[in-house]
C-alpha atoms as a PDB file:
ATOM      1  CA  UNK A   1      -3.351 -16.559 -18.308  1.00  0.00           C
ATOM      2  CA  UNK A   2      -3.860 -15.505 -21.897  1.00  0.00           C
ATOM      3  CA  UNK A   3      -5.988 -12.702 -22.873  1.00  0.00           C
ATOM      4  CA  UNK A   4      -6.004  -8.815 -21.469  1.00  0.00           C
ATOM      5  CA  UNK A   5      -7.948  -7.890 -18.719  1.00  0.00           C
ATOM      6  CA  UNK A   6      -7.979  -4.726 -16.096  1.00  0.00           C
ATOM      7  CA  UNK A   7      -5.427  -6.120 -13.516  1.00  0.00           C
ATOM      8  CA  UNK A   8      -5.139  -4.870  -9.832  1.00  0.00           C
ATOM      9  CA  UNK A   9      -1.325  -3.711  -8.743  1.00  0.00           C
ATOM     10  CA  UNK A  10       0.494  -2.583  -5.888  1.00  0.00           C
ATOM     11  CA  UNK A  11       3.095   0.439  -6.987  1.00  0.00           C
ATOM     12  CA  UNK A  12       6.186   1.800  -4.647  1.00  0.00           C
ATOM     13  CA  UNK A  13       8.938   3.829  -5.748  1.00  0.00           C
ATOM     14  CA  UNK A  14      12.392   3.139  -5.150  1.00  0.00           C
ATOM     15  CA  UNK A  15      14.788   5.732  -4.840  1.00  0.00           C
ATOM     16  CA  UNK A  16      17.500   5.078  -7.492  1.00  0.00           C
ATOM     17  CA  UNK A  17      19.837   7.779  -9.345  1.00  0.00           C
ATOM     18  CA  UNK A  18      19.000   9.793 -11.118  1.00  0.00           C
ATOM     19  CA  UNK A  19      15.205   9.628 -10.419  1.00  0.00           C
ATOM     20  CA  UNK A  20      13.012   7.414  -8.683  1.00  0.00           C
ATOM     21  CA  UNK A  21      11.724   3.873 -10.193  1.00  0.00           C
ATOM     22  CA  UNK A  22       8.293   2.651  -9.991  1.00  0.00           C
ATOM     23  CA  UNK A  23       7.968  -0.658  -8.594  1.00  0.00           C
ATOM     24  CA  UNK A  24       4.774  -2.056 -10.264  1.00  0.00           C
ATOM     25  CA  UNK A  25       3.501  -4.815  -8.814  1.00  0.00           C
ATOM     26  CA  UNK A  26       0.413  -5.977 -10.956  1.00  0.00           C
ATOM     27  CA  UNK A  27      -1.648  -9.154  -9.986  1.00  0.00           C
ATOM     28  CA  UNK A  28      -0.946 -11.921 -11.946  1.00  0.00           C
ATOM     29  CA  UNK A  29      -4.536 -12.796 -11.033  1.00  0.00           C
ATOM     30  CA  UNK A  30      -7.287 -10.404  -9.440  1.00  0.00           C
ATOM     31  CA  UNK A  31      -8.472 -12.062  -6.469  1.00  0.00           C
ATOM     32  CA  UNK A  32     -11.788 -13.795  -5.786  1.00  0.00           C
ATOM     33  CA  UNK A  33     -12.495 -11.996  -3.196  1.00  0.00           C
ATOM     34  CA  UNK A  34     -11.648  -8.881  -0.868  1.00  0.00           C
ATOM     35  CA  UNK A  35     -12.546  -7.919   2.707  1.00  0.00           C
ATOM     36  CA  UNK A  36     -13.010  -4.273   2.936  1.00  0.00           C
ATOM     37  CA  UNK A  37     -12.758  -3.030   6.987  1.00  0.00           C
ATOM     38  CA  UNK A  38     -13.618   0.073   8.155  1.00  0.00           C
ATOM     39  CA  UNK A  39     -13.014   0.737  12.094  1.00  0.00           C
ATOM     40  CA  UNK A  40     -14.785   3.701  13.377  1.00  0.00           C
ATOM     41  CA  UNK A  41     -12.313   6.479  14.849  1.00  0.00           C
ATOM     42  CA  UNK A  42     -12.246   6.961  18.937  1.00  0.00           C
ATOM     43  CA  UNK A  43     -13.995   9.406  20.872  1.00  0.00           C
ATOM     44  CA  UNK A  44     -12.819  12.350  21.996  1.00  0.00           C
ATOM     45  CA  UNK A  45     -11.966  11.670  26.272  1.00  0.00           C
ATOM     46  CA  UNK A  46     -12.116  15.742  26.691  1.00  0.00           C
ATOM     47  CA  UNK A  47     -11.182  18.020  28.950  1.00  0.00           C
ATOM     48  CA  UNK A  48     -10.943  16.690  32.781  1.00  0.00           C
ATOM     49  CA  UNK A  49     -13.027  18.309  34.950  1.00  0.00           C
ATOM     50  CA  UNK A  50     -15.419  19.693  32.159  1.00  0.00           C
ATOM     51  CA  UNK A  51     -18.405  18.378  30.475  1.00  0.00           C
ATOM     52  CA  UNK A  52     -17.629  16.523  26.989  1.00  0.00           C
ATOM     53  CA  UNK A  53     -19.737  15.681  24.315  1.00  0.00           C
ATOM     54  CA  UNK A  54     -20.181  12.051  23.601  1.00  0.00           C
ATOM     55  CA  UNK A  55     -20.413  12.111  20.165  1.00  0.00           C
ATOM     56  CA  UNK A  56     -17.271  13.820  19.602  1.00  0.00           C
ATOM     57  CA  UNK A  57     -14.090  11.613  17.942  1.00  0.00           C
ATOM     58  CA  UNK A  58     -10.575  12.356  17.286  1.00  0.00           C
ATOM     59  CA  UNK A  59      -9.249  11.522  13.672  1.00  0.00           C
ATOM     60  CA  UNK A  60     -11.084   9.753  10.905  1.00  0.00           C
ATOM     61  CA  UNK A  61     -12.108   6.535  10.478  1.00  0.00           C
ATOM     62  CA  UNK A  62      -9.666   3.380   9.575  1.00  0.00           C
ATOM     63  CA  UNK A  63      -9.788   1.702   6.740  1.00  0.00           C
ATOM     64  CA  UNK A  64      -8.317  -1.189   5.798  1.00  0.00           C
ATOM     65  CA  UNK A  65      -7.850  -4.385   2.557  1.00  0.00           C
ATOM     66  CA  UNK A  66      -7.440  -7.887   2.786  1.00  0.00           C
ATOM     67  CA  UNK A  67      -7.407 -10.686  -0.048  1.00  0.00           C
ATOM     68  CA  UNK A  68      -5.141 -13.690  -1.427  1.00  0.00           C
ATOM     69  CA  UNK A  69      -3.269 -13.405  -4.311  1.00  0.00           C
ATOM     70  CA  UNK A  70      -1.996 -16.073  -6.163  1.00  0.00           C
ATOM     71  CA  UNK A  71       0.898 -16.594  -8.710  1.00  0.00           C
ATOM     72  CA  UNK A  72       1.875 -19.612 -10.866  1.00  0.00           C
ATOM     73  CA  UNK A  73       4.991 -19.840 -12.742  1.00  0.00           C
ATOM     74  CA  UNK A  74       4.004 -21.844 -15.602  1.00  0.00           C
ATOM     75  CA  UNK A  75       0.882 -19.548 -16.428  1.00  0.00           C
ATOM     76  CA  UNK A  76       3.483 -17.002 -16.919  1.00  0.00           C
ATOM     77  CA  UNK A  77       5.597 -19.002 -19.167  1.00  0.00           C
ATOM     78  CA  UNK A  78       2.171 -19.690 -21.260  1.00  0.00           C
ATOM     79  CA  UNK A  79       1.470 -16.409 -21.921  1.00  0.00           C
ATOM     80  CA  UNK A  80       4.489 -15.640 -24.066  1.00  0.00           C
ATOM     81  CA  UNK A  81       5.943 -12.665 -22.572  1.00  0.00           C
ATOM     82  CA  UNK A  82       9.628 -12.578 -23.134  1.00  0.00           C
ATOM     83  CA  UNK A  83      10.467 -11.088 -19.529  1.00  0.00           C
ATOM     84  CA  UNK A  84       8.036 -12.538 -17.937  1.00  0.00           C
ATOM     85  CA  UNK A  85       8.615 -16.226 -19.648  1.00  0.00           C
ATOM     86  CA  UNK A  86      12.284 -15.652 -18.467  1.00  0.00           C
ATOM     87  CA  UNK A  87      11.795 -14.827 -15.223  1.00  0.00           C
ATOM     88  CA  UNK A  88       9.171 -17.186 -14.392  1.00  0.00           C
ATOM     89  CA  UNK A  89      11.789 -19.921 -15.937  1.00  0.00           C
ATOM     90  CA  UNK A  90      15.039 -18.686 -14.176  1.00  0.00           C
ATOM     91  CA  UNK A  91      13.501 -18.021 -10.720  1.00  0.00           C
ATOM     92  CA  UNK A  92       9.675 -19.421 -10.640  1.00  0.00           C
ATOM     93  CA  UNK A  93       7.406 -16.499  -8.777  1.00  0.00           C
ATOM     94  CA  UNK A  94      10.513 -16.075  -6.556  1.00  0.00           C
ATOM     95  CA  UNK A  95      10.751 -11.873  -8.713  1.00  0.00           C
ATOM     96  CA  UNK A  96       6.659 -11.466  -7.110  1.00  0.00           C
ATOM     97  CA  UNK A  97       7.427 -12.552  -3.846  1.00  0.00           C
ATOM     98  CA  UNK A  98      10.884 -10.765  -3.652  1.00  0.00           C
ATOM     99  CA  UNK A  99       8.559  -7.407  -4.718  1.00  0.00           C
ATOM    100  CA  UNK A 100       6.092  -8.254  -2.258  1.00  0.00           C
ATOM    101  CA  UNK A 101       8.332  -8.817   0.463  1.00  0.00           C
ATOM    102  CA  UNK A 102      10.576  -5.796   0.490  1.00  0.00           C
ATOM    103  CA  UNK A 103       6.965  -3.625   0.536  1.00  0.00           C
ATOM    104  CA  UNK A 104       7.821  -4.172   4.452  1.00  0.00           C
ATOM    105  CA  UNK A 105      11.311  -3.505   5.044  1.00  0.00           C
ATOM    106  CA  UNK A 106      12.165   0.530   6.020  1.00  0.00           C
ATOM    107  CA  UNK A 107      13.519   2.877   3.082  1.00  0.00           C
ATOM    108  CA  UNK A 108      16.469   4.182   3.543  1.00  0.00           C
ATOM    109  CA  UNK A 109      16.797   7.951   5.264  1.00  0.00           C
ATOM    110  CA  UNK A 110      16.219  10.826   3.188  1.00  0.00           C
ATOM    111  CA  UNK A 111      19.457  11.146   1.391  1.00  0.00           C
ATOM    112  CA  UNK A 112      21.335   9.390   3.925  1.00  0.00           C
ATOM    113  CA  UNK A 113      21.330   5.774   3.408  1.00  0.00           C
ATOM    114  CA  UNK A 114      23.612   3.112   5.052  1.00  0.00           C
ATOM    115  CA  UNK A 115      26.514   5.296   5.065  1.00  0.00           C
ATOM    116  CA  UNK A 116      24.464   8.647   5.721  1.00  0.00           C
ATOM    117  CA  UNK A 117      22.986   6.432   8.612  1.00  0.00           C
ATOM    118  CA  UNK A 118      26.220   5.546   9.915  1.00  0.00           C
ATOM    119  CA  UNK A 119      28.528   9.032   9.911  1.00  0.00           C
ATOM    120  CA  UNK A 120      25.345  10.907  11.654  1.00  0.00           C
ATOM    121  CA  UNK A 121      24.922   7.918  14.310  1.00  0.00           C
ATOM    122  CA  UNK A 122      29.097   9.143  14.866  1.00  0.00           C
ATOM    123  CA  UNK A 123      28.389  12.947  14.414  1.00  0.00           C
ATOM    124  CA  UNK A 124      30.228  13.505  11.810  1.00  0.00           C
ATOM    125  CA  UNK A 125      29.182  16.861  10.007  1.00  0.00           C
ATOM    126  CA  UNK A 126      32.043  17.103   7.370  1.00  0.00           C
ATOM    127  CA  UNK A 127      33.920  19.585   9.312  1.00  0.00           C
ATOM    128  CA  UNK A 128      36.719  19.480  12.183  1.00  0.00           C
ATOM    129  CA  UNK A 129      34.832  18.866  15.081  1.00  0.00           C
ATOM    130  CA  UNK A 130      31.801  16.602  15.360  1.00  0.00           C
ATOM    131  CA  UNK A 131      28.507  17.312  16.034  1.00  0.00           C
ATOM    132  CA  UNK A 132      27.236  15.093  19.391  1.00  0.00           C
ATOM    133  CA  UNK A 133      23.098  16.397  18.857  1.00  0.00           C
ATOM    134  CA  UNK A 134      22.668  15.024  15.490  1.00  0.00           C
ATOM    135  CA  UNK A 135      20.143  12.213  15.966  1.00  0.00           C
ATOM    136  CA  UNK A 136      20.175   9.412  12.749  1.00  0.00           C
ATOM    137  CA  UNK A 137      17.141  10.272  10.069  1.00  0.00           C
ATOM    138  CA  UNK A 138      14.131   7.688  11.191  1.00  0.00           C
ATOM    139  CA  UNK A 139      13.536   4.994   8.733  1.00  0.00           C
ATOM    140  CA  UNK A 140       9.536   4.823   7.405  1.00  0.00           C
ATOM    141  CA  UNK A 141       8.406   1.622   5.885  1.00  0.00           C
ATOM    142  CA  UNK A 142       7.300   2.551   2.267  1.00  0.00           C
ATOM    143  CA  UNK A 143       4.203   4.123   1.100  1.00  0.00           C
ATOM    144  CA  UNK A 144       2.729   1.788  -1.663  1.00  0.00           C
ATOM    145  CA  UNK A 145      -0.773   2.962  -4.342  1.00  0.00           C
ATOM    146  CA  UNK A 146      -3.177   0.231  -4.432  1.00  0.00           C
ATOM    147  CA  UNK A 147      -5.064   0.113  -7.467  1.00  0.00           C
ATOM    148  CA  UNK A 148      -8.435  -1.385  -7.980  1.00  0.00           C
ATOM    149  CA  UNK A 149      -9.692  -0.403 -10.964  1.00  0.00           C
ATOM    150  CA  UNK A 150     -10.301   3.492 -12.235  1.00  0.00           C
ATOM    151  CA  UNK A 151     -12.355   4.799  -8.876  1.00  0.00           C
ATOM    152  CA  UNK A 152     -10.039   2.888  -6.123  1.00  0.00           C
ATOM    153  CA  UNK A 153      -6.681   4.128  -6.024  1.00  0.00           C
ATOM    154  CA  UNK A 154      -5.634   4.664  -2.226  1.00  0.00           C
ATOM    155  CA  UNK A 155      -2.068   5.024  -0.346  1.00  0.00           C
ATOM    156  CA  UNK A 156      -1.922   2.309   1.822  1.00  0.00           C
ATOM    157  CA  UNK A 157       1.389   0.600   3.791  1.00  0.00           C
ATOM    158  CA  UNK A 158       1.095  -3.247   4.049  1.00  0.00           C
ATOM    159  CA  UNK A 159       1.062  -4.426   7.479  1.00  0.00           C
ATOM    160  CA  UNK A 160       0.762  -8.236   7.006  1.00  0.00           C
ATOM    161  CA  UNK A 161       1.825 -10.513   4.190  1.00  0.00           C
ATOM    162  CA  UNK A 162       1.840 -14.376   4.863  1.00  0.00           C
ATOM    163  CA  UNK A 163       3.170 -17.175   1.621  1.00  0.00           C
ATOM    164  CA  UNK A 164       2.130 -20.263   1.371  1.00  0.00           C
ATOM    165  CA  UNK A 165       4.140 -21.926  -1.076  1.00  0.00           C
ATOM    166  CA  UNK A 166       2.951 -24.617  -2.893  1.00  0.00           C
ATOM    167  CA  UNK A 167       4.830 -26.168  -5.932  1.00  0.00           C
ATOM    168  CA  UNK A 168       8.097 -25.994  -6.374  1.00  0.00           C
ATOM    169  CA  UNK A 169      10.729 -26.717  -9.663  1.00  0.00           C
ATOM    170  CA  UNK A 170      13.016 -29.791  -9.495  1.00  0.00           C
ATOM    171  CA  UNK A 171      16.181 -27.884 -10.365  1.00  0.00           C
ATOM    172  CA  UNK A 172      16.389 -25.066  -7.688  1.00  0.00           C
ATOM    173  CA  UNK A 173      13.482 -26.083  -5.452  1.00  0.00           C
ATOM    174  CA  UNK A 174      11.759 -22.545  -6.512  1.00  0.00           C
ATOM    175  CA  UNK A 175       8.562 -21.150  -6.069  1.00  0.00           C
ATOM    176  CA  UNK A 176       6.082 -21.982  -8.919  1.00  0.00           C
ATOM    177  CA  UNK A 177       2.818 -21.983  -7.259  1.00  0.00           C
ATOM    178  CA  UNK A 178       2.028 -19.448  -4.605  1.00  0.00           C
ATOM    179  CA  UNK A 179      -0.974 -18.010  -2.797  1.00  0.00           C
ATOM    180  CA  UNK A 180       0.126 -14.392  -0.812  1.00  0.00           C
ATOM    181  CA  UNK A 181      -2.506 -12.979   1.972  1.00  0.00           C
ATOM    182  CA  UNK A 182      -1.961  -9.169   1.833  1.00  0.00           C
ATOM    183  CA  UNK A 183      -3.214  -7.175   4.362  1.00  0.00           C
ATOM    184  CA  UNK A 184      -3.175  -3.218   3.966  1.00  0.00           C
ATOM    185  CA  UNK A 185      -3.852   0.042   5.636  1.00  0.00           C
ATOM    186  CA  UNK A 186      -5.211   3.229   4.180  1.00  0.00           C
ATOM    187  CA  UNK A 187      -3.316   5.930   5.269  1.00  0.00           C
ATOM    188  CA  UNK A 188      -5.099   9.232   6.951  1.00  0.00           C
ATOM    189  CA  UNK A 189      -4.455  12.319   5.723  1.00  0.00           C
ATOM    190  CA  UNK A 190      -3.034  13.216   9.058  1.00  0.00           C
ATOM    191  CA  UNK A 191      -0.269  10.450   8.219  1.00  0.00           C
ATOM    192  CA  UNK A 192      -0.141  12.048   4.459  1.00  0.00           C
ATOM    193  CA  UNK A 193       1.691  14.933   5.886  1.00  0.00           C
ATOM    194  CA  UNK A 194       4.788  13.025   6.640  1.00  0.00           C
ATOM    195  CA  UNK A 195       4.553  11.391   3.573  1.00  0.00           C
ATOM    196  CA  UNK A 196       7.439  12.747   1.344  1.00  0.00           C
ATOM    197  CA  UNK A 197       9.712  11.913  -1.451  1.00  0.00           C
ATOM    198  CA  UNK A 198       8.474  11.543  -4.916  1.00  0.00           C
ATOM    199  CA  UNK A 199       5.347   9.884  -3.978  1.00  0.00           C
ATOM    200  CA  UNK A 200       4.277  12.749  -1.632  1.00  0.00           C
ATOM    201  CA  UNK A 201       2.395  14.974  -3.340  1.00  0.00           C
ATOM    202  CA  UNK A 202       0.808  11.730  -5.228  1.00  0.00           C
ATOM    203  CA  UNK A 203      -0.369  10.174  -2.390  1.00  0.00           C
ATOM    204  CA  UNK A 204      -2.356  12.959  -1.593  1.00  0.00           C
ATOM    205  CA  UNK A 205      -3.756  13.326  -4.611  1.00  0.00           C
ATOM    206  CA  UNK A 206      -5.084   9.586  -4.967  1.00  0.00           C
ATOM    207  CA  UNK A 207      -6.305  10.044  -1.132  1.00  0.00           C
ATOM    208  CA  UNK A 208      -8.273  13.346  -2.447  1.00  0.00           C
ATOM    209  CA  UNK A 209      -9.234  12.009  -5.560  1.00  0.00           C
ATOM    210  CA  UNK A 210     -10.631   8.307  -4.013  1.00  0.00           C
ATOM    211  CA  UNK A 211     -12.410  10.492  -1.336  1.00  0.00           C
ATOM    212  CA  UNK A 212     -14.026  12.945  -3.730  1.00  0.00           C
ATOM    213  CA  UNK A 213     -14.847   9.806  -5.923  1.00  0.00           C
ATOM    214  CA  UNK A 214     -16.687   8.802  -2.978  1.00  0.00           C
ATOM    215  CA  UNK A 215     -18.611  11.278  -1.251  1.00  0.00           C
ATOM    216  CA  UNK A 216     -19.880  12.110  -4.884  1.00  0.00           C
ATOM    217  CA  UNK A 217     -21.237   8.578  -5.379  1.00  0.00           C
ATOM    218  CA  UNK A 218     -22.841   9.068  -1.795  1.00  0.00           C
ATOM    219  CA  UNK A 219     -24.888  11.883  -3.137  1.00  0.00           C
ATOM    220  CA  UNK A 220     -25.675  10.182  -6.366  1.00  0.00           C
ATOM    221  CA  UNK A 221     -27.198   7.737  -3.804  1.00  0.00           C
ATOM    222  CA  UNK A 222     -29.382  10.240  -2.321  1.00  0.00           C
ATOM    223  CA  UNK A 223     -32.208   9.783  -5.085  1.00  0.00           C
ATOM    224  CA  UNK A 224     -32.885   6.435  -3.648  1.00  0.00           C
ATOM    225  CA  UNK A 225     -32.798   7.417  -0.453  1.00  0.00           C
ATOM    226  CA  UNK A 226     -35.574   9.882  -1.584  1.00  0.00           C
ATOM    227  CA  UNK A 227     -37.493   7.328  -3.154  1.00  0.00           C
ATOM    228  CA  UNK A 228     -37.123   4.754  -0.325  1.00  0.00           C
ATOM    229  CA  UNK A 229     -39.018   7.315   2.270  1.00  0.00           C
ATOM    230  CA  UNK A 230     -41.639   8.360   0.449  1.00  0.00           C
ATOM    231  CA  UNK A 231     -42.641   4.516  -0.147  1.00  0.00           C
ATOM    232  CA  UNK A 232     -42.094   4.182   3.754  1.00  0.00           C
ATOM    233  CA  UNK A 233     -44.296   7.081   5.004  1.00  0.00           C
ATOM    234  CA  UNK A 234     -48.019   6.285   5.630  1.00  0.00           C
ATOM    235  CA  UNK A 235     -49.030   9.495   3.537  1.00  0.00           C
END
């Protein structure tokens, strides 16, 4: 689509040597529409045997994305970009959907990888005698920013992603027209904590700096709320 416009993305990093890679996803088109969930957290069972309170919860509430994306080869062609006009003409959308898709297989262990994987699943330590205890570094899907615009920027892990695929070139029968649903999660700050890697510590801060964003605009709302009473009360 020609023209320049504030685009929606999806970012991950991939660890590669010498230092990470972003992997920016941006929307080739912002979508119509987006369902916004919030689940409230549970409630606190308490202690057995003592009185609890009722209103007490555990954790924080959930809070969670959903929308369609769609992508269209020839669009990108039309717009002139060298890369993209190559890639869209080589592959179709097939470079989107391979970016979308690995957003939910597991990153490798912390400095470990397949072969890091493999030698601690054996117990081998590097030294003469191996080392049965040493348990294989868990796997974590990937932690992925999803950016709406300047006040929405939230760590999130994508727990659904369903293609339809549409059109289709006549050469290699790829992808050209494509519509994505995208579910997503907002990650607590309780799950923030085991967060690490490059995209740790900036997790956090787009979690802080979202929240903040938020409970400020909250209070900016309070002078309607103000306003609102006094035109309810019978004074």
């Amino acid at each position: 689509m020609p023209g320049k416009y504030l685009r929606g993305a999806l970012i991950d990093f991939t660890e590669t040597f010498p230092i990470p890679i972003p992997n920016v996803i941006i929307f080739q088109y912002n979508p119509e529409t987006m369902t916004h969930t919030w689940t409230p957290a549970t409630t606190n069972p308490g202690t057995p045997g003592q009185a609890s309170n009722p209103l007490a919860i555990t954790g924080q509430p959930q809070e969670a994305f959903s929308f369609t994306l769609a992508m269209d080869a020839y669009d990108m062609i039309a717009d002139g970009d060298a890369v993209e006009t190559g890639l869209a003409t080589i592959s179709g959308v097939y470079t989107r959907l391979a970016a979308l898709e690995m957003l939910l297989f597991p990153t490798a262990p912390p400095g470990g990888g397949l072969i890091g994987s493999v030698t601690a699943a054996l117990g081998i330590t590097g030294g003469n005698s191996p080392d049965p205890t040493r348990q294989v570094p868990a796997a974590q899907l990937p932690t992925v920013l999803f950016i709406w615009g300047p006040g929405r920027i939230l760590p999130v892990r994508v727990t659904a992603l369903t293609i339809t695929e549409k059109l289709y070139d006549s050469v290699l029968l790829n992808p050209t027209h494509v519509e994505a649903q995208v579910g997503l999660r907002v990650l607590t700050q309780d799950e923030l904590k085991y967060v690490d890697g490059p995209l740790g510590s900036l997790a956090n801060t787009a979690y802080s700096y979202s929240q903040g964003l938020r409970e400020a605009l909250a209070l900016a709302n309070l002078a309607n709320a103000v306003e609102s009473i006094i035109g309810m009360l019978p004074l």
